[in-house]
PDB file of N, CA and C in Angstrom:
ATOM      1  N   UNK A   1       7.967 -11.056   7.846  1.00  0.00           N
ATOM      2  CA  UNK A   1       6.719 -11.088   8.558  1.00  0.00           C
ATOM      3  C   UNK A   1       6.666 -12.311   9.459  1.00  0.00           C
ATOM      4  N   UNK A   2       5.633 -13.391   9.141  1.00  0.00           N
ATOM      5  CA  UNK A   2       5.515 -14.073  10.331  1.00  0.00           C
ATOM      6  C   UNK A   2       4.630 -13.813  11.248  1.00  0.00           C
ATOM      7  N   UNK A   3       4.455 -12.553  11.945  1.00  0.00           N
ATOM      8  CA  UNK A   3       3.816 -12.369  12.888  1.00  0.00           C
ATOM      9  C   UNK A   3       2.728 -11.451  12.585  1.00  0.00           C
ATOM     10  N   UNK A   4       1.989 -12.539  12.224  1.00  0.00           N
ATOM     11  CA  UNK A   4       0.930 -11.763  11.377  1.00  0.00           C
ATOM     12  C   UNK A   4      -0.163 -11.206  12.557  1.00  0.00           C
ATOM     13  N   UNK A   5      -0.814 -12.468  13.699  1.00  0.00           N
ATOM     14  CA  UNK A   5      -1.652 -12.111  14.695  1.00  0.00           C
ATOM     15  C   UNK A   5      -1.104 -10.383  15.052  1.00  0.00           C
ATOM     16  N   UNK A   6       0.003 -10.130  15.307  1.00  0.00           N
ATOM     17  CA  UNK A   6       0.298  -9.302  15.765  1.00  0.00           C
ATOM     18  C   UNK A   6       0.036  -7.751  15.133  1.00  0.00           C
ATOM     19  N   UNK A   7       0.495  -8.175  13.631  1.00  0.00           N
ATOM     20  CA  UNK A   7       0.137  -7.173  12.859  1.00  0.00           C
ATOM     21  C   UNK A   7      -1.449  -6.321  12.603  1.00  0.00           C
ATOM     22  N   UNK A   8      -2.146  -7.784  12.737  1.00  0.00           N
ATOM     23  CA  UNK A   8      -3.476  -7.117  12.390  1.00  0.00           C
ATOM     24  C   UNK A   8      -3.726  -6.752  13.664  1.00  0.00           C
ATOM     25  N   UNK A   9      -3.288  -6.447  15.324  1.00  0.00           N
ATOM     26  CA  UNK A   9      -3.444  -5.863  16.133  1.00  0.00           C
ATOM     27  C   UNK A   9      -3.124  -4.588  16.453  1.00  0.00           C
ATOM     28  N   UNK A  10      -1.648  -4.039  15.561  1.00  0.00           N
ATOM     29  CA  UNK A  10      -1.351  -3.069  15.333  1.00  0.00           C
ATOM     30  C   UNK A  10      -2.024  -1.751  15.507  1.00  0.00           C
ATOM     31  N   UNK A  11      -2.374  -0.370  15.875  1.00  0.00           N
ATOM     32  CA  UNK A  11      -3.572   0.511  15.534  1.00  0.00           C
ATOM     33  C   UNK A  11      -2.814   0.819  14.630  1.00  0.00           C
ATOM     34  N   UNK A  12      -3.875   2.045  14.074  1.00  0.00           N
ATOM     35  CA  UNK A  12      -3.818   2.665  12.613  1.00  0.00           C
ATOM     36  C   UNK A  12      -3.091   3.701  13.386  1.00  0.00           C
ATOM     37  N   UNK A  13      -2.427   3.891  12.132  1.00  0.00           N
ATOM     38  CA  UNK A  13      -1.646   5.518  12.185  1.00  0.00           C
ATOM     39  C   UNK A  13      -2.036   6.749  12.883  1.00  0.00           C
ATOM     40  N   UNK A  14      -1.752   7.878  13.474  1.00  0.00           N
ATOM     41  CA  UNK A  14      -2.446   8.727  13.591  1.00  0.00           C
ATOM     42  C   UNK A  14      -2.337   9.745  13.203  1.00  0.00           C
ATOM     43  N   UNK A  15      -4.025  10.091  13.025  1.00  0.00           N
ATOM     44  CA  UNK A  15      -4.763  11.090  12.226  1.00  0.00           C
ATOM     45  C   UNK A  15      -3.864  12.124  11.206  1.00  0.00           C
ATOM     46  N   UNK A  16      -2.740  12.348  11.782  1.00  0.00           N
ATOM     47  CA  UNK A  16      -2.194  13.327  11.462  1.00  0.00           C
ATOM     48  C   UNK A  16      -1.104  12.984  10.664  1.00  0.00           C
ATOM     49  N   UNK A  17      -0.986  11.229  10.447  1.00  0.00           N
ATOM     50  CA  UNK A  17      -0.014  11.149   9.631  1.00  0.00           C
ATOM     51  C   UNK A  17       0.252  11.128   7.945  1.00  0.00           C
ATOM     52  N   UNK A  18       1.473  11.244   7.821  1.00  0.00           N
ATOM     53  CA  UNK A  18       0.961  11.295   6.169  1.00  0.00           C
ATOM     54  C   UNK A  18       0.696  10.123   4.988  1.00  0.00           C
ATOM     55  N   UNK A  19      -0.045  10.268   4.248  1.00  0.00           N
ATOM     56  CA  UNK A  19      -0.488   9.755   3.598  1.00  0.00           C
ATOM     57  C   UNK A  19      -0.160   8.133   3.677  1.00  0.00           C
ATOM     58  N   UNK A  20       1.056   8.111   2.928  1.00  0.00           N
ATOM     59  CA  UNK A  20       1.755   6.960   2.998  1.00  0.00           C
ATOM     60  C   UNK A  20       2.139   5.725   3.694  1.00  0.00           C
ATOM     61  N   UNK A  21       2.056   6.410   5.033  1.00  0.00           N
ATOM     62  CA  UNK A  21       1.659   5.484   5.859  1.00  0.00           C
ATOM     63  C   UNK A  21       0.152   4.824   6.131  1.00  0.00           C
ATOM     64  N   UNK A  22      -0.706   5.563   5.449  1.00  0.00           N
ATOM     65  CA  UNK A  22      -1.906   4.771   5.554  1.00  0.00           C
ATOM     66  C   UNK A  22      -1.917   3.608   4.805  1.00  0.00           C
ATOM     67  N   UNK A  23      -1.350   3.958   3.936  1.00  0.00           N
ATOM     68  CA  UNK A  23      -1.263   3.546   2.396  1.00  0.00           C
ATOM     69  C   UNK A  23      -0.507   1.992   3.069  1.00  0.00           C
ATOM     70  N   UNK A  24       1.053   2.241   3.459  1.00  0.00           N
ATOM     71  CA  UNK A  24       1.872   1.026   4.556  1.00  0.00           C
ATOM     72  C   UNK A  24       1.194  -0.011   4.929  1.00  0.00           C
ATOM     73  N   UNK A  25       0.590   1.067   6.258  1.00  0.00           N
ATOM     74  CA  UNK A  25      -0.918  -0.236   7.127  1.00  0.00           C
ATOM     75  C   UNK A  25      -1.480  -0.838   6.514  1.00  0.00           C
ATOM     76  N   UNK A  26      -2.486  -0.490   5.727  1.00  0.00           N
ATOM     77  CA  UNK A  26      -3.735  -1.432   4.689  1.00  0.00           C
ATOM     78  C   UNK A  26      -2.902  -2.441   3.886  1.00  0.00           C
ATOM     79  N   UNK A  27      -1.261  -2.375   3.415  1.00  0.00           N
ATOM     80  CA  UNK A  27      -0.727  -3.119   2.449  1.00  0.00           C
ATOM     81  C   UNK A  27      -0.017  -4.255   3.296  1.00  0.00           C
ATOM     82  N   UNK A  28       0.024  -4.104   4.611  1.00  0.00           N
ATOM     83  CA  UNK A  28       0.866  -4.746   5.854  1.00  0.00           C
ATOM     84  C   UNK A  28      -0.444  -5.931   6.498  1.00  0.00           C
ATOM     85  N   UNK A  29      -1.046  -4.733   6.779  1.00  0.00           N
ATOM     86  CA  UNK A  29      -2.455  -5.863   7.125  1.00  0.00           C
ATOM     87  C   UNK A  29      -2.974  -6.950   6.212  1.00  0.00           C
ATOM     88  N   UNK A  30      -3.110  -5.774   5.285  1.00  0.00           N
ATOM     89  CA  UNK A  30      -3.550  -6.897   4.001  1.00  0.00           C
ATOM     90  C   UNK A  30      -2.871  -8.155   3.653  1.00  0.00           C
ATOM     91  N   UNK A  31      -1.537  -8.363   3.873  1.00  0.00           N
ATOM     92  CA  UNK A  31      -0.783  -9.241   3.478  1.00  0.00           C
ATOM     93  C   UNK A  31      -0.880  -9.975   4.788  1.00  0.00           C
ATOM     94  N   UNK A  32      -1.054  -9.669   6.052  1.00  0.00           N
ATOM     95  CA  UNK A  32      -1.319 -10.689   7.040  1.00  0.00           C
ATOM     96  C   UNK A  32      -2.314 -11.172   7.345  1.00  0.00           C
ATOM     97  N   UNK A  33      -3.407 -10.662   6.536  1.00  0.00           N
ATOM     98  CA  UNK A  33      -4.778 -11.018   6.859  1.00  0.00           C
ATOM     99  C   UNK A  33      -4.742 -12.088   5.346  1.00  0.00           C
ATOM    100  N   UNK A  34      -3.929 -11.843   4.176  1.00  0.00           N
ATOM    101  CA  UNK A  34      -4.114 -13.028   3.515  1.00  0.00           C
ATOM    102  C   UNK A  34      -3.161 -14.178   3.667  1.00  0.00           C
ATOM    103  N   UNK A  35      -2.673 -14.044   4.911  1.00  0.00           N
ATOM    104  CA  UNK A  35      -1.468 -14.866   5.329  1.00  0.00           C
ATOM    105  C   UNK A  35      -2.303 -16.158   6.347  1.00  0.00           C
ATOM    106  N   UNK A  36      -2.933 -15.094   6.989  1.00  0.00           N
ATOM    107  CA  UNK A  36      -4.264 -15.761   7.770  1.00  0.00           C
ATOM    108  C   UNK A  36      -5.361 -16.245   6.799  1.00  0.00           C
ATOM    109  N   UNK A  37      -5.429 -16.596   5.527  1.00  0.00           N
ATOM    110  CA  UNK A  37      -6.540 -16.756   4.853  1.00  0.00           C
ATOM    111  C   UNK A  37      -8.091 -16.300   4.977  1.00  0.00           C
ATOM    112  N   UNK A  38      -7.864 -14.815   5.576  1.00  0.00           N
ATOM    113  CA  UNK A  38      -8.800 -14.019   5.768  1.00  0.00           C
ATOM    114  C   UNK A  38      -9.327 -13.076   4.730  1.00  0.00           C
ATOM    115  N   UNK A  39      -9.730 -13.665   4.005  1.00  0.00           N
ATOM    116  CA  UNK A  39      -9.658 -12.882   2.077  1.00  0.00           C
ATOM    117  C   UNK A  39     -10.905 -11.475   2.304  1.00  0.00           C
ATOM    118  N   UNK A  40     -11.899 -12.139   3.310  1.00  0.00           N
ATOM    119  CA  UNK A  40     -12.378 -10.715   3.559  1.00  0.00           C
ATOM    120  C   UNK A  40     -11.491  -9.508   4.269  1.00  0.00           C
ATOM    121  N   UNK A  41     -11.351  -9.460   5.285  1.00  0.00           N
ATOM    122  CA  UNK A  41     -10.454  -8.895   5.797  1.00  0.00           C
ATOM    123  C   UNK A  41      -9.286  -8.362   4.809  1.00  0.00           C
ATOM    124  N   UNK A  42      -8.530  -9.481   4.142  1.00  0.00           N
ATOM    125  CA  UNK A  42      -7.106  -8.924   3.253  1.00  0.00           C
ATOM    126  C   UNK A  42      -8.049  -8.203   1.963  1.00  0.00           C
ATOM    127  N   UNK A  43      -9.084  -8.063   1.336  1.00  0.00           N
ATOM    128  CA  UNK A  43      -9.479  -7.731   0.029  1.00  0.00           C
ATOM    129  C   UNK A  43      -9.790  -6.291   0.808  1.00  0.00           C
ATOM    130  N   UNK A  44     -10.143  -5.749   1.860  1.00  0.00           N
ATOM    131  CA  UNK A  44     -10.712  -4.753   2.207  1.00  0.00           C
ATOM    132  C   UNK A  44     -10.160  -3.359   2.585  1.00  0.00           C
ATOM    133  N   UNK A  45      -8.761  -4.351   3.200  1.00  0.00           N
ATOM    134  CA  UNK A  45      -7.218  -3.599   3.134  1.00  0.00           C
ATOM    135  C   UNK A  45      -6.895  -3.363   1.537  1.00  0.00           C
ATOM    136  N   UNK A  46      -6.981  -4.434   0.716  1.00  0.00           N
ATOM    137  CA  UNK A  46      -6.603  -3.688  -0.675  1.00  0.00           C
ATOM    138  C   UNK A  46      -7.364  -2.614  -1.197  1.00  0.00           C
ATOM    139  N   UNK A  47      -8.219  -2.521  -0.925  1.00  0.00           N
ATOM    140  CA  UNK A  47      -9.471  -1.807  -1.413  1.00  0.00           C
ATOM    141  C   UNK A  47      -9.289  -0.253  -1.150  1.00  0.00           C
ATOM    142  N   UNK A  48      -9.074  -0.167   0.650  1.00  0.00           N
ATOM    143  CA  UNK A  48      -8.442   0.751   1.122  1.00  0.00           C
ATOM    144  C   UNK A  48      -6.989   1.150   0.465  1.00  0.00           C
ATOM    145  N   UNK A  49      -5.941   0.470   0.288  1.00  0.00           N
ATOM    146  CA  UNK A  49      -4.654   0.729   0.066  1.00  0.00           C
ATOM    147  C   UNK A  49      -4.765   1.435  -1.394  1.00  0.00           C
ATOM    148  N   UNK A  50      -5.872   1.053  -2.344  1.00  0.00           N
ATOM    149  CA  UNK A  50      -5.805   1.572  -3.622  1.00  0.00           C
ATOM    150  C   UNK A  50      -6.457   3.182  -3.104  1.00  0.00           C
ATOM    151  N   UNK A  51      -7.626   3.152  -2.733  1.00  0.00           N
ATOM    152  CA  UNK A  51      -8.047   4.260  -2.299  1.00  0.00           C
ATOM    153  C   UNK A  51      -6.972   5.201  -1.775  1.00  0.00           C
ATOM    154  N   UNK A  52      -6.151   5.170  -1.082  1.00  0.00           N
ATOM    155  CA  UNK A  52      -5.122   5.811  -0.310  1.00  0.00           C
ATOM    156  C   UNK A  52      -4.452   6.365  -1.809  1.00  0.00           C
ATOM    157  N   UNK A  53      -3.784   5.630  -2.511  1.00  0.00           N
ATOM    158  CA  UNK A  53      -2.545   5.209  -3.636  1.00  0.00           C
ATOM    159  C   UNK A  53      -3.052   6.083  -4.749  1.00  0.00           C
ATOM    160  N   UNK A  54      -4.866   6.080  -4.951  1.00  0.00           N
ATOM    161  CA  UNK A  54      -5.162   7.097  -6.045  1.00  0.00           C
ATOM    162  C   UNK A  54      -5.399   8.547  -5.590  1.00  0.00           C
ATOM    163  N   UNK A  55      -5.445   8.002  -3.896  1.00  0.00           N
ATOM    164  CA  UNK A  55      -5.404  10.046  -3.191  1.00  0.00           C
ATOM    165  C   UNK A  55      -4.480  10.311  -3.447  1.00  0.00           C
ATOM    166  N   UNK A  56      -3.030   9.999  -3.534  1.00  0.00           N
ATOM    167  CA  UNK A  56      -1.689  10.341  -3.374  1.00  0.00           C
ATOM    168  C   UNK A  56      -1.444  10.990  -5.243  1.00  0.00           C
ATOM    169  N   UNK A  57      -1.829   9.915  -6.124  1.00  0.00           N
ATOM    170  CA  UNK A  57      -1.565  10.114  -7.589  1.00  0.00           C
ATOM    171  C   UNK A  57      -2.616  11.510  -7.916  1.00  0.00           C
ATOM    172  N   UNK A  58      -3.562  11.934  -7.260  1.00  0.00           N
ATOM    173  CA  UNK A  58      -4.597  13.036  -7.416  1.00  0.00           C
ATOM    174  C   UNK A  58      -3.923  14.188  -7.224  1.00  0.00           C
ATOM    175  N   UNK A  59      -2.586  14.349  -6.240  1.00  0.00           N
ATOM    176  CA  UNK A  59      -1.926  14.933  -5.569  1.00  0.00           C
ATOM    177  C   UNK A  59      -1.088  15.507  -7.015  1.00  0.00           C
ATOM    178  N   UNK A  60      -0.922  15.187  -7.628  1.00  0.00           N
ATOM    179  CA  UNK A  60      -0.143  15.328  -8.842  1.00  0.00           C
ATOM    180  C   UNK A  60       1.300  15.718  -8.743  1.00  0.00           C
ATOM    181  N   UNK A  61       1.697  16.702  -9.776  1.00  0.00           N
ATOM    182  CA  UNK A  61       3.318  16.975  -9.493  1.00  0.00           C
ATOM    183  C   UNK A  61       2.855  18.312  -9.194  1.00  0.00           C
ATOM    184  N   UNK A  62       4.035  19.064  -8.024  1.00  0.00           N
ATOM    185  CA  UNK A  62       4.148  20.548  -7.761  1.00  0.00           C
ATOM    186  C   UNK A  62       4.968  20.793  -8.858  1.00  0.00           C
ATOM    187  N   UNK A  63       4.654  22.265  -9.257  1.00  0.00           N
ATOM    188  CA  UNK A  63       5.581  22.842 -10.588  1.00  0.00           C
ATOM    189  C   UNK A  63       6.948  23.266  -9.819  1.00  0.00           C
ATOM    190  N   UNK A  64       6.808  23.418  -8.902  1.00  0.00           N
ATOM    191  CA  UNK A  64       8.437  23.407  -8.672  1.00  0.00           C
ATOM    192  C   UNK A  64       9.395  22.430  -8.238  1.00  0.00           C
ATOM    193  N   UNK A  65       8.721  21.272  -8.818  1.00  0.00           N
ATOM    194  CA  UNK A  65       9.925  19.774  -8.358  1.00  0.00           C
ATOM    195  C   UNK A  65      10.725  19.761  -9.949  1.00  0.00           C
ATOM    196  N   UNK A  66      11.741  19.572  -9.048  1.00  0.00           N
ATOM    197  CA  UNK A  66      12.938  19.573 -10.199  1.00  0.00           C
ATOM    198  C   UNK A  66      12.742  18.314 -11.046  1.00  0.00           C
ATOM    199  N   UNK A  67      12.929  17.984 -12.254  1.00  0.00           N
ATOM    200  CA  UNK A  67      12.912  17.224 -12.923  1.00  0.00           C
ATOM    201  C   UNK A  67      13.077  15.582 -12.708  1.00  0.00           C
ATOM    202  N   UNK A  68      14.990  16.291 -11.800  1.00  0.00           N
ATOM    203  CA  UNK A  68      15.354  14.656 -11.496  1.00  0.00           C
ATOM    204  C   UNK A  68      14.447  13.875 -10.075  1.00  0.00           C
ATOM    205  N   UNK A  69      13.554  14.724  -9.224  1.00  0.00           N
ATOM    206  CA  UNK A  69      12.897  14.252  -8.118  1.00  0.00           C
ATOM    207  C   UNK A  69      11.749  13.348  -8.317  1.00  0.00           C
ATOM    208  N   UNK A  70      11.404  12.303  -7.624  1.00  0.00           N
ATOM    209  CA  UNK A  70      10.103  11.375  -7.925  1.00  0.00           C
ATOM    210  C   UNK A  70       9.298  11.376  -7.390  1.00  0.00           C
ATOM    211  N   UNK A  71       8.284  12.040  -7.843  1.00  0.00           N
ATOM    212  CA  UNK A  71       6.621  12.314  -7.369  1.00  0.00           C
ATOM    213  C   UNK A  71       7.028  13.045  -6.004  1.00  0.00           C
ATOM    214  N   UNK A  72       5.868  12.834  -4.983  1.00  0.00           N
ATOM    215  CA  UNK A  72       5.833  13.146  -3.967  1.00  0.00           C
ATOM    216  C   UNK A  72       6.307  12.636  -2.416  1.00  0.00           C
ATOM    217  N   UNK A  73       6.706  13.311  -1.619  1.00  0.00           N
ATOM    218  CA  UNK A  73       7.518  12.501  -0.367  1.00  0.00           C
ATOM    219  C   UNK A  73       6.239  11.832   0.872  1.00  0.00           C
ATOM    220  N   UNK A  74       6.126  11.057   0.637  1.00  0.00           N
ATOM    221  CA  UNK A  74       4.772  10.119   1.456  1.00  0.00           C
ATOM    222  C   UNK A  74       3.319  11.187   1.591  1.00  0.00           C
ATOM    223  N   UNK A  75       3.483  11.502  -0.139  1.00  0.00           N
ATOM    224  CA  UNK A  75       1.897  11.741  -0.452  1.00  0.00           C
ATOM    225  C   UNK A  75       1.282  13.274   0.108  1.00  0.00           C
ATOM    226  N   UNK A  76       2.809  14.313   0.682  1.00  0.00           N
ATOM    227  CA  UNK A  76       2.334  15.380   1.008  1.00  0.00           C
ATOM    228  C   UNK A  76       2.661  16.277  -0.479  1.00  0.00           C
ATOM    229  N   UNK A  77       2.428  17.732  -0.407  1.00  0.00           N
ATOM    230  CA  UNK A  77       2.871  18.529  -1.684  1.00  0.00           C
ATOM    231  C   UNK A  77       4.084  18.612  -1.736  1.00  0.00           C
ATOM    232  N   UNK A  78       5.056  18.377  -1.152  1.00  0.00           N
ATOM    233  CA  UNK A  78       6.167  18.772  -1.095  1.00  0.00           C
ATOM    234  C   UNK A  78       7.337  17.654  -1.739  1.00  0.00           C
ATOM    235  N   UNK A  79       7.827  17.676  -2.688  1.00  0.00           N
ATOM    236  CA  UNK A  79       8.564  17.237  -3.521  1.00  0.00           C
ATOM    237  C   UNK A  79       9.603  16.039  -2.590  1.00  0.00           C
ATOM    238  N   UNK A  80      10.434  14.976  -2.888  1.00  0.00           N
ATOM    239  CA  UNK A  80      11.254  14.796  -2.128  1.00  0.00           C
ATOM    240  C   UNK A  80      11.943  13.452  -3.342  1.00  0.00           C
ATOM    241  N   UNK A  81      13.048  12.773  -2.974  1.00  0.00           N
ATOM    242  CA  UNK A  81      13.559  11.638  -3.223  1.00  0.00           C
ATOM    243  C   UNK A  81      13.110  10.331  -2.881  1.00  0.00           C
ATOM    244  N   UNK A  82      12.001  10.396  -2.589  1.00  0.00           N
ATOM    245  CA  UNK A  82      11.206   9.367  -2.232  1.00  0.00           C
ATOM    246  C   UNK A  82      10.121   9.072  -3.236  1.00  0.00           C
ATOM    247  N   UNK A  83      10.223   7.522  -3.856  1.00  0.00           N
ATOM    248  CA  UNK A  83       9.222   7.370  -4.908  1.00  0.00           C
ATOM    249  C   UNK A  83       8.001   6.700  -4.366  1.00  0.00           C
ATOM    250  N   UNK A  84       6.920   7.728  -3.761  1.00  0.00           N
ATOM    251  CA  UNK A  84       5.783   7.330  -3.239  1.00  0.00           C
ATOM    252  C   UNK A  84       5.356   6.437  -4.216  1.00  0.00           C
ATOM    253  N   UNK A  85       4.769   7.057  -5.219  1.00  0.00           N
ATOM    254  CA  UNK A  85       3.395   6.603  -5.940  1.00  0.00           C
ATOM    255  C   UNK A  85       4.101   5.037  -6.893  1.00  0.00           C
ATOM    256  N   UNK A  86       5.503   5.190  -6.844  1.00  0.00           N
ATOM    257  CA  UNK A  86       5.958   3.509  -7.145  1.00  0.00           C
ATOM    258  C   UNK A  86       6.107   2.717  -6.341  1.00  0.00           C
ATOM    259  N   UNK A  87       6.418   3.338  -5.234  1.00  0.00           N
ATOM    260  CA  UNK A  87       6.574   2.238  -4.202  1.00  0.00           C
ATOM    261  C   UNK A  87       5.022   1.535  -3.646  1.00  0.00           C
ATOM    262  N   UNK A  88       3.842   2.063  -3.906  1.00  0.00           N
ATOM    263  CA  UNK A  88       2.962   1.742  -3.473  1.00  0.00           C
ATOM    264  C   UNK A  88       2.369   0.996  -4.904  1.00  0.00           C
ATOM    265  N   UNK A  89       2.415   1.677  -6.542  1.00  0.00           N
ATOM    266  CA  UNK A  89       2.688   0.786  -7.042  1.00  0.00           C
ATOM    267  C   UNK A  89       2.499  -1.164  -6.751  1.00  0.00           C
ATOM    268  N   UNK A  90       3.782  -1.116  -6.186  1.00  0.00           N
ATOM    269  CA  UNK A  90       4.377  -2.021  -5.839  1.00  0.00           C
ATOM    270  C   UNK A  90       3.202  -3.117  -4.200  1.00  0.00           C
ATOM    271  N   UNK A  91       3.483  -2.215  -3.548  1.00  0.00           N
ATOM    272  CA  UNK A  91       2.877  -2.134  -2.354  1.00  0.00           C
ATOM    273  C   UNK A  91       1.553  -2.752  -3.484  1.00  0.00           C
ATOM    274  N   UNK A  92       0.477  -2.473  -4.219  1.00  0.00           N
ATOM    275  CA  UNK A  92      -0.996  -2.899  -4.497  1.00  0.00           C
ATOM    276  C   UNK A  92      -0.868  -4.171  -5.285  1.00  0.00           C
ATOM    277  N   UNK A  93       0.246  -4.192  -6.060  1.00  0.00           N
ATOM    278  CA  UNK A  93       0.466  -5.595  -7.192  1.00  0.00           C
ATOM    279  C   UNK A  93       0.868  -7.174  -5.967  1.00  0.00           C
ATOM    280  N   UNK A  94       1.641  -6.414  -4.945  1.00  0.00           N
ATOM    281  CA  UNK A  94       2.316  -7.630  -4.060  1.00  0.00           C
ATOM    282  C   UNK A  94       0.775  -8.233  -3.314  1.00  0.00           C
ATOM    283  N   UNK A  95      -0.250  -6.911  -2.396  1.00  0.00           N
ATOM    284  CA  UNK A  95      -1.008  -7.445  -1.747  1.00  0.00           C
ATOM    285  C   UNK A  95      -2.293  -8.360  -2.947  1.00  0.00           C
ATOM    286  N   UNK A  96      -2.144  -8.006  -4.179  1.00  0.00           N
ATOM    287  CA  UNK A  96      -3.270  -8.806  -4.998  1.00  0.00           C
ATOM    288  C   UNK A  96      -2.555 -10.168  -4.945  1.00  0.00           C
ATOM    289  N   UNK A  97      -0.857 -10.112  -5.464  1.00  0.00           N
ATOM    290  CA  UNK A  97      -0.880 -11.559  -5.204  1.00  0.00           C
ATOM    291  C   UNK A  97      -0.783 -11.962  -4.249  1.00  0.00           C
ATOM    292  N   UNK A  98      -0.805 -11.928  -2.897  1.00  0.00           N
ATOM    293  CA  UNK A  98      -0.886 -12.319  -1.989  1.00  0.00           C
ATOM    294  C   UNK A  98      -1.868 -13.290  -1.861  1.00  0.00           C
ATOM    295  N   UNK A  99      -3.078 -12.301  -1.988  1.00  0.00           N
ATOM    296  CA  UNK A  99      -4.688 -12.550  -1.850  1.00  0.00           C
ATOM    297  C   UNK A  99      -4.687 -14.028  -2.879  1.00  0.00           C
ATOM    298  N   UNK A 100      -4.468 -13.762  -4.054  1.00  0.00           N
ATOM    299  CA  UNK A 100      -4.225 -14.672  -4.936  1.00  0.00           C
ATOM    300  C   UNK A 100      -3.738 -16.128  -4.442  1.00  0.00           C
ATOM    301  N   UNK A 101      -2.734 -16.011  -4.052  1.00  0.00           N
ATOM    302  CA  UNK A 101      -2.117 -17.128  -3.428  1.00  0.00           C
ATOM    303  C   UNK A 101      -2.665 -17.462  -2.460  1.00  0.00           C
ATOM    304  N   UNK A 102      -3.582 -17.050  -1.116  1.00  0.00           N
ATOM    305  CA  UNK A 102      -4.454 -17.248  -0.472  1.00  0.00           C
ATOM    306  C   UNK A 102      -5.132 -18.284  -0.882  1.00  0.00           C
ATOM    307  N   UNK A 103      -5.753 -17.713  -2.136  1.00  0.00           N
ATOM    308  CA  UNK A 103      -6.884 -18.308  -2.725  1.00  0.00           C
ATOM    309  C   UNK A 103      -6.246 -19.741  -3.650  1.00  0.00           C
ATOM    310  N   UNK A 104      -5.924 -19.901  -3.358  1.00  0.00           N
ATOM    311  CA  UNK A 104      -4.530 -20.949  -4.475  1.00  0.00           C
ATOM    312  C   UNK A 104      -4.447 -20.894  -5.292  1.00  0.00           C
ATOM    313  N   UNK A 105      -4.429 -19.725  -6.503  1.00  0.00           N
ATOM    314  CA  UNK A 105      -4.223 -19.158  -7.508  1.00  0.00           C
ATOM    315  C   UNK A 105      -2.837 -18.915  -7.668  1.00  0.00           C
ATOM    316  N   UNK A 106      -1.809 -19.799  -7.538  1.00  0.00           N
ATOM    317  CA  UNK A 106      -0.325 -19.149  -7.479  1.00  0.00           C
ATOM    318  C   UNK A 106      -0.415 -19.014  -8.969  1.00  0.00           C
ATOM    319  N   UNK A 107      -0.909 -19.196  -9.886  1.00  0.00           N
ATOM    320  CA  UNK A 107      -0.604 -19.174 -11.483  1.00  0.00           C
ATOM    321  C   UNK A 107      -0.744 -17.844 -11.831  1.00  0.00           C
ATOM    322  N   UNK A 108      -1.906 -17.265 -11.057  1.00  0.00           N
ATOM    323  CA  UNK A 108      -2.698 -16.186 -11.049  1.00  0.00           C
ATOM    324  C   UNK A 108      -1.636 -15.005 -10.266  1.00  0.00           C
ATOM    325  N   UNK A 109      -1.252 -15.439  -9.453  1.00  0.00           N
ATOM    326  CA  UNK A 109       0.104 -14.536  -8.368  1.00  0.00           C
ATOM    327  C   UNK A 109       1.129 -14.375  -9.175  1.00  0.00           C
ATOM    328  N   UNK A 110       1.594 -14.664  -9.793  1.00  0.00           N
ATOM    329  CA  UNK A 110       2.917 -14.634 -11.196  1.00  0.00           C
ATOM    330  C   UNK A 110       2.784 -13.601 -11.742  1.00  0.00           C
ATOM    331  N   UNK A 111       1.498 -13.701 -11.981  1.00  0.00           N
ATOM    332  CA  UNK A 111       1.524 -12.655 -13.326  1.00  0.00           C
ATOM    333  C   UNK A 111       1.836 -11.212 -12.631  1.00  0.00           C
ATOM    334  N   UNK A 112       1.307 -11.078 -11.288  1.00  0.00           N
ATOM    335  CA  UNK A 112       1.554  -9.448 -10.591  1.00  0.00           C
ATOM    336  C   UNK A 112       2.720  -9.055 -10.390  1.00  0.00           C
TER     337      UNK A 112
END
């Protein structure tokens, strides 16, 4: 990163894209807006990014994904090798500590 001004200039996805990428933006912003010590701004993106992350987990499993496949492919029905719902996971634990560390809580950022 680094170029955070830039990021939060970015537009949002469009309309038509899938899920996951919403999910991306809010976790991208979020982390540059707590890079910028903008905790309103970065808490609002998390807020959003969870919202996105529990549409995707609502989505559940299709009965015809094969066993060895992981969840869903960026949050549409359709099965794929792509581990959405961990990777975002991931994606919600990084932007809390972020925020955390913002806030100078690095003790508090560890634990995520």
């Amino acid at each position: 990163f680094g170029r955070n001004a830039e990021i939060l200039e970015l537009p949002r996805p469009p309309a038509f894209a899938d899920f996951y990428w919403f999910g991306i933006w809010h976790f991208t912003r979020g982390v540059a807006a707590a890079r910028q010590h903008d905790l309103l701004r970065a808490s609002a993106c998390l807020e959003s990014l969870q919202s996105v992350h529990e549409d995707i987990k609502a989505m559940g499993r299709p009965s015809d994904m094969p066993d060895w496949a992981f969840g869903n492919f960026g949050g549409n029905p359709n099965w794929g090798a792509f581990p959405v719902i961990q990777t975002l996971d991931i994606a919600v634990a990084e932007l809390e500590a972020s925020i955390s560390v913002a806030e100078g809580n690095r003790e508090e950022a560890l634990t995520w």
